[in-house]
Protein backbone atom coordinates (compact mmCIF):
# COMPACT_ATOMS: atom_id res chain seq x y z
CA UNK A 1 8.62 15.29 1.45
CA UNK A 2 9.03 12.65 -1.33
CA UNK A 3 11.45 11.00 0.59
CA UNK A 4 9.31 10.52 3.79
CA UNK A 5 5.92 10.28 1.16
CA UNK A 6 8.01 6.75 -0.35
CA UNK A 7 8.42 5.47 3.15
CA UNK A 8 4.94 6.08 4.56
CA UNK A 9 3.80 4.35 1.02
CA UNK A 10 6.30 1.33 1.68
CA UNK A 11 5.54 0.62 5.28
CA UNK A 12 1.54 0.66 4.62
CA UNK A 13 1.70 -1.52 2.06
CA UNK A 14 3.93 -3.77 3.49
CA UNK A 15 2.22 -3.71 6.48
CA UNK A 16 -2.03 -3.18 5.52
CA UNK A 17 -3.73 -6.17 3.67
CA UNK A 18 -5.15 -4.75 0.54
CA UNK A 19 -9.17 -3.30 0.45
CA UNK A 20 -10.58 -1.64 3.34
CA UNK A 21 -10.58 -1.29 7.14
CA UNK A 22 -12.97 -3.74 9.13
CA UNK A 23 -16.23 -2.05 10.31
CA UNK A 24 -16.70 0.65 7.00
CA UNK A 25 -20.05 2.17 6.48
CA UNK A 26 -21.62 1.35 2.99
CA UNK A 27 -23.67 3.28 0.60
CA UNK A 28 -24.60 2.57 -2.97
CA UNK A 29 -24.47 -0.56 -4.37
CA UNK A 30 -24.96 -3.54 -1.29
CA UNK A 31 -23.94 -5.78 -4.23
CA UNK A 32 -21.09 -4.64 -5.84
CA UNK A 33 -19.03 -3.88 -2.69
CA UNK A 34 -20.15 -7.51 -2.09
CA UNK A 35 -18.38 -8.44 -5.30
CA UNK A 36 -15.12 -6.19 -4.26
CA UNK A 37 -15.25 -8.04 -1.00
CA UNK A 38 -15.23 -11.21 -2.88
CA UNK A 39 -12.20 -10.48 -4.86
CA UNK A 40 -10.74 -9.10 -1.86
CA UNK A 41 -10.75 -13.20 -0.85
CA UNK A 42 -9.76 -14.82 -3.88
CA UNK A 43 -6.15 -12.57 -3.73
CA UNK A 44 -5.97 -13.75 -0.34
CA UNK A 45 -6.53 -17.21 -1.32
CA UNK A 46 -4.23 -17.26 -3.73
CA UNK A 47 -0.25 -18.98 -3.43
CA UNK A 48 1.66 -15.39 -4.62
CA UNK A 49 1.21 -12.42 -6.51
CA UNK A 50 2.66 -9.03 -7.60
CA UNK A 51 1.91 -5.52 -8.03
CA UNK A 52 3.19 -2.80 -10.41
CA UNK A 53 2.49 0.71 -9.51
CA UNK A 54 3.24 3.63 -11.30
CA UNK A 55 1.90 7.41 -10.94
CA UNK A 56 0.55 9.75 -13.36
CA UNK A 57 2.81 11.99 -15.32
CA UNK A 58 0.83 14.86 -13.64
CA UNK A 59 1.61 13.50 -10.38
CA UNK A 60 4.10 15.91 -8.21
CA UNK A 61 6.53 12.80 -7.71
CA UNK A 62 8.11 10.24 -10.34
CA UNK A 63 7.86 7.17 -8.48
CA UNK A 64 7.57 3.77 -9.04
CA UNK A 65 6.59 0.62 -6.61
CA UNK A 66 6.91 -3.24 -6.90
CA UNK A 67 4.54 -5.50 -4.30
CA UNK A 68 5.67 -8.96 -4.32
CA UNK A 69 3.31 -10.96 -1.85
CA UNK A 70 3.32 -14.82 -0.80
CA UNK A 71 0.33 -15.39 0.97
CA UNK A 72 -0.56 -15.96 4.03
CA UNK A 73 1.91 -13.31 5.29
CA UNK A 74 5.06 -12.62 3.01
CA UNK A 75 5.46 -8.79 1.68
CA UNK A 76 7.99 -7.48 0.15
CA UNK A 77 7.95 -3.50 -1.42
CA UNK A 78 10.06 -1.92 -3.39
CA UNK A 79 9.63 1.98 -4.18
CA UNK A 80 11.54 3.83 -6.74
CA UNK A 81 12.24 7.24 -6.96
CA UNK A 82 14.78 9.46 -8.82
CA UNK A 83 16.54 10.11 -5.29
CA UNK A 84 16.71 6.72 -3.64
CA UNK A 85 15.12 3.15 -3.41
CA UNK A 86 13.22 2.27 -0.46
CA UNK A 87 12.92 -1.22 0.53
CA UNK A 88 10.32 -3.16 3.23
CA UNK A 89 10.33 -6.99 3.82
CA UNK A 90 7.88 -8.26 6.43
CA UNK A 91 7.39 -12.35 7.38
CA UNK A 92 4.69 -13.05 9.85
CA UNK A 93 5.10 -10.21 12.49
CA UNK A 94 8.83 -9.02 11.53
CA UNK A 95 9.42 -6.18 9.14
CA UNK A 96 12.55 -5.14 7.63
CA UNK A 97 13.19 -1.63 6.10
CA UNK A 98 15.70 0.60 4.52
CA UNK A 99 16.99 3.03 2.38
CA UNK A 100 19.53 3.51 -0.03
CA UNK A 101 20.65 6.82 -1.40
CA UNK A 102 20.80 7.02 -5.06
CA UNK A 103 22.49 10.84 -4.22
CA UNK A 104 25.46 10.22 -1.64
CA UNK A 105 22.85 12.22 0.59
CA UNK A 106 21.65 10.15 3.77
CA UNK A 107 18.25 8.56 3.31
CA UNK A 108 15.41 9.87 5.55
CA UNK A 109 14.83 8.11 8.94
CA UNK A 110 11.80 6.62 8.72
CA UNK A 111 9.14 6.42 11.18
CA UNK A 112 7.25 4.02 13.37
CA UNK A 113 3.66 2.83 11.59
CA UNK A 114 1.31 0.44 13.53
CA UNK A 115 -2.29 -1.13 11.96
CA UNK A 116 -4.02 1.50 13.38
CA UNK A 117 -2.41 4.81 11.99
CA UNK A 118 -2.70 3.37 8.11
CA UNK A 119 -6.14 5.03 8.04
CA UNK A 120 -4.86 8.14 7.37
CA UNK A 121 -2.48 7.33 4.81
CA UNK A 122 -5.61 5.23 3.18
CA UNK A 123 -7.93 8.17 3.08
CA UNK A 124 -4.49 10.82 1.95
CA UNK A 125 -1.03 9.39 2.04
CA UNK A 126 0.59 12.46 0.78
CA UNK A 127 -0.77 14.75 3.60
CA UNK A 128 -0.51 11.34 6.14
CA UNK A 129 3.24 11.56 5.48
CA UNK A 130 3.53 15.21 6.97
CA UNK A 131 2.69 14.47 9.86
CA UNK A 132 5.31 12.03 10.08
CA UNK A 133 8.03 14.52 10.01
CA UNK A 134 8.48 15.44 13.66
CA UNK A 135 9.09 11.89 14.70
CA UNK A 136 10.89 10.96 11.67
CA UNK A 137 12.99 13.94 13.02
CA UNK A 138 13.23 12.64 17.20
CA UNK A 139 14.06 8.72 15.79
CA UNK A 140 16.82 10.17 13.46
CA UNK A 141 20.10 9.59 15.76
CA UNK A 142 18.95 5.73 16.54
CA UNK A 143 17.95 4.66 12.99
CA UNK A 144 21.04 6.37 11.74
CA UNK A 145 23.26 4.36 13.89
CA UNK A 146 21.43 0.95 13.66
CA UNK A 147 21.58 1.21 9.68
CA UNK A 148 25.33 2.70 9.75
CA UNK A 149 25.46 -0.96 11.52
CA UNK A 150 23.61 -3.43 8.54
CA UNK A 151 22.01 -1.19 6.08
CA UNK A 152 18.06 -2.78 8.16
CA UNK A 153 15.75 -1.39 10.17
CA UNK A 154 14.26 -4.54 12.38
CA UNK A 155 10.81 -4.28 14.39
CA UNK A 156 7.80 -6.24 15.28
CA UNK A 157 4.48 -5.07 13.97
CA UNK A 158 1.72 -4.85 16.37
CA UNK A 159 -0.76 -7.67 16.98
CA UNK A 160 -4.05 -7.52 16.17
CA UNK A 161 -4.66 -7.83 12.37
CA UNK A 162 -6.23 -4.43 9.99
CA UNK A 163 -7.37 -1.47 11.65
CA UNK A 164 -10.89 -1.14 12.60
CA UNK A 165 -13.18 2.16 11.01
CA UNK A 166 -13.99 4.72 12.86
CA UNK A 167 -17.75 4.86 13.18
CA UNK A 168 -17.63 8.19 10.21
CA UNK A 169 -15.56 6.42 7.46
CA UNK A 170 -18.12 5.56 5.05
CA UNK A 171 -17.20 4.71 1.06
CA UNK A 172 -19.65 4.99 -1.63
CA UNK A 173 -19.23 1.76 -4.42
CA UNK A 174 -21.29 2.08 -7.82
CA UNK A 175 -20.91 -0.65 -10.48
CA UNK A 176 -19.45 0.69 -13.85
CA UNK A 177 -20.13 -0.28 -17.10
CA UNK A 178 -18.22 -3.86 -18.42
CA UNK A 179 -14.37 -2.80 -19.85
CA UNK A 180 -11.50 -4.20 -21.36
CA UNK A 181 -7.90 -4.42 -19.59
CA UNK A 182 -5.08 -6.45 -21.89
CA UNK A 183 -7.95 -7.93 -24.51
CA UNK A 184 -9.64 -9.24 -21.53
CA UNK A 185 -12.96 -8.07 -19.75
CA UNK A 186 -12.95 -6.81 -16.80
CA UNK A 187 -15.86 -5.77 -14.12
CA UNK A 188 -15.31 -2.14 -13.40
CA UNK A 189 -15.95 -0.68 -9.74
CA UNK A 190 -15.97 2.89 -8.53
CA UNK A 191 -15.40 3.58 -4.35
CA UNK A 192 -15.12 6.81 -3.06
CA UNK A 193 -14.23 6.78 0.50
CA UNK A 194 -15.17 9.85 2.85
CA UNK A 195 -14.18 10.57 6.46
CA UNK A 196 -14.93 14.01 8.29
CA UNK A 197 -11.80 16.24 8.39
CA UNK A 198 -10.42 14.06 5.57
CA UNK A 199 -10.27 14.98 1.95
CA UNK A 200 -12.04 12.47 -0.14
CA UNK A 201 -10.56 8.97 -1.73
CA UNK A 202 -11.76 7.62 -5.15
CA UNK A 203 -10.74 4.44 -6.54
CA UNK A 204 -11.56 2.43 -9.72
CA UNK A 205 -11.44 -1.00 -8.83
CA UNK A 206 -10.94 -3.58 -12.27
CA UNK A 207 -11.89 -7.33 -11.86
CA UNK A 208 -11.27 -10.20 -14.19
CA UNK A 209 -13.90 -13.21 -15.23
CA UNK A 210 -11.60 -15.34 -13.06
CA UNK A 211 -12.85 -13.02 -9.87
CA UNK A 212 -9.18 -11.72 -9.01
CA UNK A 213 -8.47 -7.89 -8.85
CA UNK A 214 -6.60 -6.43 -12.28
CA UNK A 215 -6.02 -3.34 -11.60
CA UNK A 216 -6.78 -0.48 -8.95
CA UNK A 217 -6.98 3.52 -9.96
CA UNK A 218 -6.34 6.05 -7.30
CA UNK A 219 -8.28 9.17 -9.15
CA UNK A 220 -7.92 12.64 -8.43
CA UNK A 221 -10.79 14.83 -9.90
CA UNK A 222 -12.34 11.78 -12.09
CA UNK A 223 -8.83 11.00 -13.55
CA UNK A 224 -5.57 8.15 -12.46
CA UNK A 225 -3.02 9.44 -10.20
CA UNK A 226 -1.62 6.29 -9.28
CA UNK A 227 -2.19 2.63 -10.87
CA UNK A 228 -1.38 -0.63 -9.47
CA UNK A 229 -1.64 -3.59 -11.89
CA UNK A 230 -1.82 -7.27 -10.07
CA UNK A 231 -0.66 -10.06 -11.97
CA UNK A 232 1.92 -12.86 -11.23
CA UNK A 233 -0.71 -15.04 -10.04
CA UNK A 234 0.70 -18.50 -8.45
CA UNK A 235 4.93 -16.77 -9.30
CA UNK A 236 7.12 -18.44 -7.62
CA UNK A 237 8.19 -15.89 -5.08
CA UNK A 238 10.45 -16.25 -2.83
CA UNK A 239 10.77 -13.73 0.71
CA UNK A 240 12.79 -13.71 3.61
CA UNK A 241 13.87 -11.25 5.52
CA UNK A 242 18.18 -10.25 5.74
CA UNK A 243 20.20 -11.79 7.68
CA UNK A 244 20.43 -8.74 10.70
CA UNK A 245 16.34 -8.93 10.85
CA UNK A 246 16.27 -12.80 11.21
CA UNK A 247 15.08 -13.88 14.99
């Protein structure tokens, strides 16, 4: 499960722009989701950037996850676990993927994500990943042979930008009082995204004075289960994808 959890983690983010599907239902605060839109822009607008993720020590995985982006479309995620490393690169439409057993065991074939399943892993990625057993399962002889080959898993994403809502997803944003992040203030922001069927998704959204997001808190029953910090603004980054992926 942690294995498969690591790559439905890696291909979403490498794959799903960061904030929310097109088309979402909103309650609470018109103006502060306006304001999480807004910063939503500026990180596209900017050259590069990078994102350090971590989860709780309560968490039921140790796992660790490096985002290097290049804007307009340059991704490149690491994820860290005691087990193995797993590894997405995508460059316009082309993704690479892999992973590499820390073990000696043979890392688990990973499955097929498009724009339009990353809802569910939005909403819950660890019980999104289940269901990506079975096919994980019927793709395992022809991933195992094409990275026996070069190590890379090569595809083209599907066409057609971030998946649209579903007329039911709704999420609930509420301005939080002003707080500090690294001696610096930061506008706070509190969304808590609900879907029928779907357990619900809280996030604590942290924005700096120069409108660019700081930090974003996946909670689980008020408190942080995972934490991405942005920084790296402007880096000089550098992605391409390996040499078997290259068209």
């Amino acid at each position: 499960m942690h294995r498969m959890l690591a790559a439905v983690l890696v291909l979403w983010v490498a794959a799903a722009a960061w904030g929310a599907p097109a088309g979402v239902a909103v309650r609470g605060d018109a103006q502060a989701w306006e304001e999480v839109g807004a910063a939503q822009a500026r990180l596209e607008a900017v050259r590069s950037y990078r994102i350090r993720a971590a989860v709780a020590p309560e968490a039921p995985i140790r796992m660790t996850m490096l985002t290097e982006v290049v804007n307009p479309d340059r991704r490149r995620v690491v994820v860290e676990l005691p087990e193995y490393t797993a590894e997405a690169i995508i460059v316009g439409r082309q993704m690479a993927s892999r992973q590499v057993s820390r073990t000696g065991q043979p890392a688990f074939p990973q499955p097929s994500v498009g724009p339009g399943d990353l809802l569910g892993a939005f909403l819950d990625p660890i019980g999104f990943a289940t269901g990506f057993l079975v096919q994980a399962a019927m793709n395992a002889m022809t991933q195992a042979v094409a990275q026996r080959l070069t190590g890379w898993r090569c595809e083209t994403l599907e066409a057609g930008g971030g998946a649209q809502a579903p007329p039911e997803l709704e999420v609930e944003v509420a301005r939080l009082p002003q707080a500090s992040l690294g001696g610096a203030p930061v506008r706070v922001y509190r969304m808590v995204w609900r879907m029928p069927g779907q357990p619900a998704s809280e996030q604590r959204l942290s924005v700096g004075a120069d409108g660019l997001p700081r930090r974003l808190e996946w909670l689980q029953d008020g408190k942080p289960m995972m934490t991405e910090d942005y920084g790296d603004f402007g880096a000089p980054i550098q992605i391409e994808l390996p040499p078997p992926c290259r068209q």
